[in-house]
Protein backbone atom coordinates (compact mmCIF):
# COMPACT_ATOMS: atom_id res chain seq x y z
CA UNK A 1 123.79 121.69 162.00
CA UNK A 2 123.82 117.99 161.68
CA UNK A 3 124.90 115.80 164.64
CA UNK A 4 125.31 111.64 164.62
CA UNK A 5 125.14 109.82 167.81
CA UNK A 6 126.34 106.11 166.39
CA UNK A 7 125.85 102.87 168.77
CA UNK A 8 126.04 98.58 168.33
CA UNK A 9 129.59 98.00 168.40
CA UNK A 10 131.02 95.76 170.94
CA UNK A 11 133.00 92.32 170.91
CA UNK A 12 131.38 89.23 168.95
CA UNK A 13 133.01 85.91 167.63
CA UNK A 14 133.67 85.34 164.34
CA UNK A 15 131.02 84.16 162.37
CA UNK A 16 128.58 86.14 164.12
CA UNK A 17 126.61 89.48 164.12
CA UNK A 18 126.23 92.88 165.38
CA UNK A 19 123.91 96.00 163.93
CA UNK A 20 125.21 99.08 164.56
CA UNK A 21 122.91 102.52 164.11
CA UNK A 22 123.87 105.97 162.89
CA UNK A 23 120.65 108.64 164.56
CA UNK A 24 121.20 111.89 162.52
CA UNK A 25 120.22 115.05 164.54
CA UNK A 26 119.63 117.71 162.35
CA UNK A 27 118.10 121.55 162.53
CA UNK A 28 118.27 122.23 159.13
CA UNK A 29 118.98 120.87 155.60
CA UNK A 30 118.73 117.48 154.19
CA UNK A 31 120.80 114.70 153.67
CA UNK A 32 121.98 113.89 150.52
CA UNK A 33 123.91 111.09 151.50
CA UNK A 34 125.02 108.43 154.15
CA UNK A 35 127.03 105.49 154.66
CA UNK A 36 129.70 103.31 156.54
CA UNK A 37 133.40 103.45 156.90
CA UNK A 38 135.68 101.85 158.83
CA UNK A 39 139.14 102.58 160.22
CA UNK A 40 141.82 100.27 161.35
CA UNK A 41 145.62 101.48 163.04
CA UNK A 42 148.02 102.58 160.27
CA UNK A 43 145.67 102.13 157.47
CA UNK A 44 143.21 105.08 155.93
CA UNK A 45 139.60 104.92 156.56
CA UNK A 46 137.61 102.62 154.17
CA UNK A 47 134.02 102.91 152.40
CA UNK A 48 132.24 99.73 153.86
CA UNK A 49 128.61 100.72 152.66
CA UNK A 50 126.52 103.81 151.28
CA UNK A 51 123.16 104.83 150.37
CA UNK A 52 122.83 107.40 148.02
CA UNK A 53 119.94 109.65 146.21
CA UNK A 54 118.25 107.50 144.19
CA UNK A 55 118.46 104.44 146.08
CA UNK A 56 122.12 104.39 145.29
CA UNK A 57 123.84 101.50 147.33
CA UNK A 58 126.91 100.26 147.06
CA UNK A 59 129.38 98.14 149.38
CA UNK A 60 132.72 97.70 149.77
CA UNK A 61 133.88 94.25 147.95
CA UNK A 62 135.27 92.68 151.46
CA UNK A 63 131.66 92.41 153.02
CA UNK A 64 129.11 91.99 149.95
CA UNK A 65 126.96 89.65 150.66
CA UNK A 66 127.48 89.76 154.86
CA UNK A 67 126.53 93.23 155.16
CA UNK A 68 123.64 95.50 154.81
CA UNK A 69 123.28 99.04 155.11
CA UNK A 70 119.71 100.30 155.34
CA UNK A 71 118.15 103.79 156.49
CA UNK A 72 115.03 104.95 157.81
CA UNK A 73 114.37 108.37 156.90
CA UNK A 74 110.93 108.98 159.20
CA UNK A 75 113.16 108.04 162.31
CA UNK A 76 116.48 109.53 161.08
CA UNK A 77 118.24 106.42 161.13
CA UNK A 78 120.92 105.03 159.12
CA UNK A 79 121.82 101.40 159.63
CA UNK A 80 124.50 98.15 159.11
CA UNK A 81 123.60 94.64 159.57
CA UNK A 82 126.98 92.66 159.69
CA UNK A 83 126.53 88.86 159.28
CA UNK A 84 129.25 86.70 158.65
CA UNK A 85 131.61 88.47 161.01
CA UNK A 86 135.29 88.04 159.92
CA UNK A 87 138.40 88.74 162.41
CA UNK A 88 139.48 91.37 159.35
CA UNK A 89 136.13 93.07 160.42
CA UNK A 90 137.48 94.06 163.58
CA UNK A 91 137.23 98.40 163.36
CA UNK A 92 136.36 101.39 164.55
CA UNK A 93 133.19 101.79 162.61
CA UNK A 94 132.19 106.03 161.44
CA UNK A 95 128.64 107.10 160.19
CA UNK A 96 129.20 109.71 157.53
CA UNK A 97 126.49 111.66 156.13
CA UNK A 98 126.53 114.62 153.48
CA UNK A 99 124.28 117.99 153.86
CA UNK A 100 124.29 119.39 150.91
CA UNK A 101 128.44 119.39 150.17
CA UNK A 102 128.92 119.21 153.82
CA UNK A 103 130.45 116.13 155.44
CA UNK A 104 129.69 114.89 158.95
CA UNK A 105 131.02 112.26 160.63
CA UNK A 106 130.14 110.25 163.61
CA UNK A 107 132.16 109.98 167.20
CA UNK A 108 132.79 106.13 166.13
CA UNK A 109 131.87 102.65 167.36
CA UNK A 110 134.42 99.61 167.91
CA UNK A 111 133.79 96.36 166.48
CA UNK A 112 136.07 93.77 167.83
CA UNK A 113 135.42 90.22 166.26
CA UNK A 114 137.27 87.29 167.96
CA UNK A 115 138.83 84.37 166.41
């Protein structure tokens, strides 16, 4: 079983910054894969950022260069660094992560930015 407890969102100006943090809980298994998405009313959720096997990283084209997703496997911990914060950021941030072919997915976090 794999749970994610997710935390950093909150309200921030624009131009600004907020880290938010993913801590996987997990009995068994190993994670294959993690990342970012983000979900806004009457739109599907969106890749933002993911770390793969191999180092694999990618990011969504909207925050290249403001964001930076980052995990630390001896604590469990996947992470995004937003910089740069645009209004069109403003989301409720989910932590995804992949067990084998399993997908889990975090409770959320809001990130409202402020024009």
């Amino acid at each position: 079983q794999v749970q994610l407890v997710e935390s950093g969102g909150g309200l921030v100006q624009m131009g600004g910054s907020l880290s938010l943090s993913c801590t996987v809980y997990r009995s068994s298994g190993s994670i294959n894969y993690m990342g970012w998405f983000r979900h806004t009313p009457g739109n599907e959720r969106e890749l933002v950022a993911e770390v793969g096997s191999g180092d694999m990283v990618n990011y969504a084209d909207s925050v290249k260069g403001r964001f930076t997703i980052s995990r630390d496997d001896a604590n469990n911990v996947l992470w995004l660094q937003m910089n740069s914060l645009e209004v069109d950021d403003t989301a409720v941030y989910y932590c995804l992560v992949r067990s084998g072919a399993k997908p889990y997915w975090g409770r959320g976090t809001q990130v409202v930015v402020s024009s």
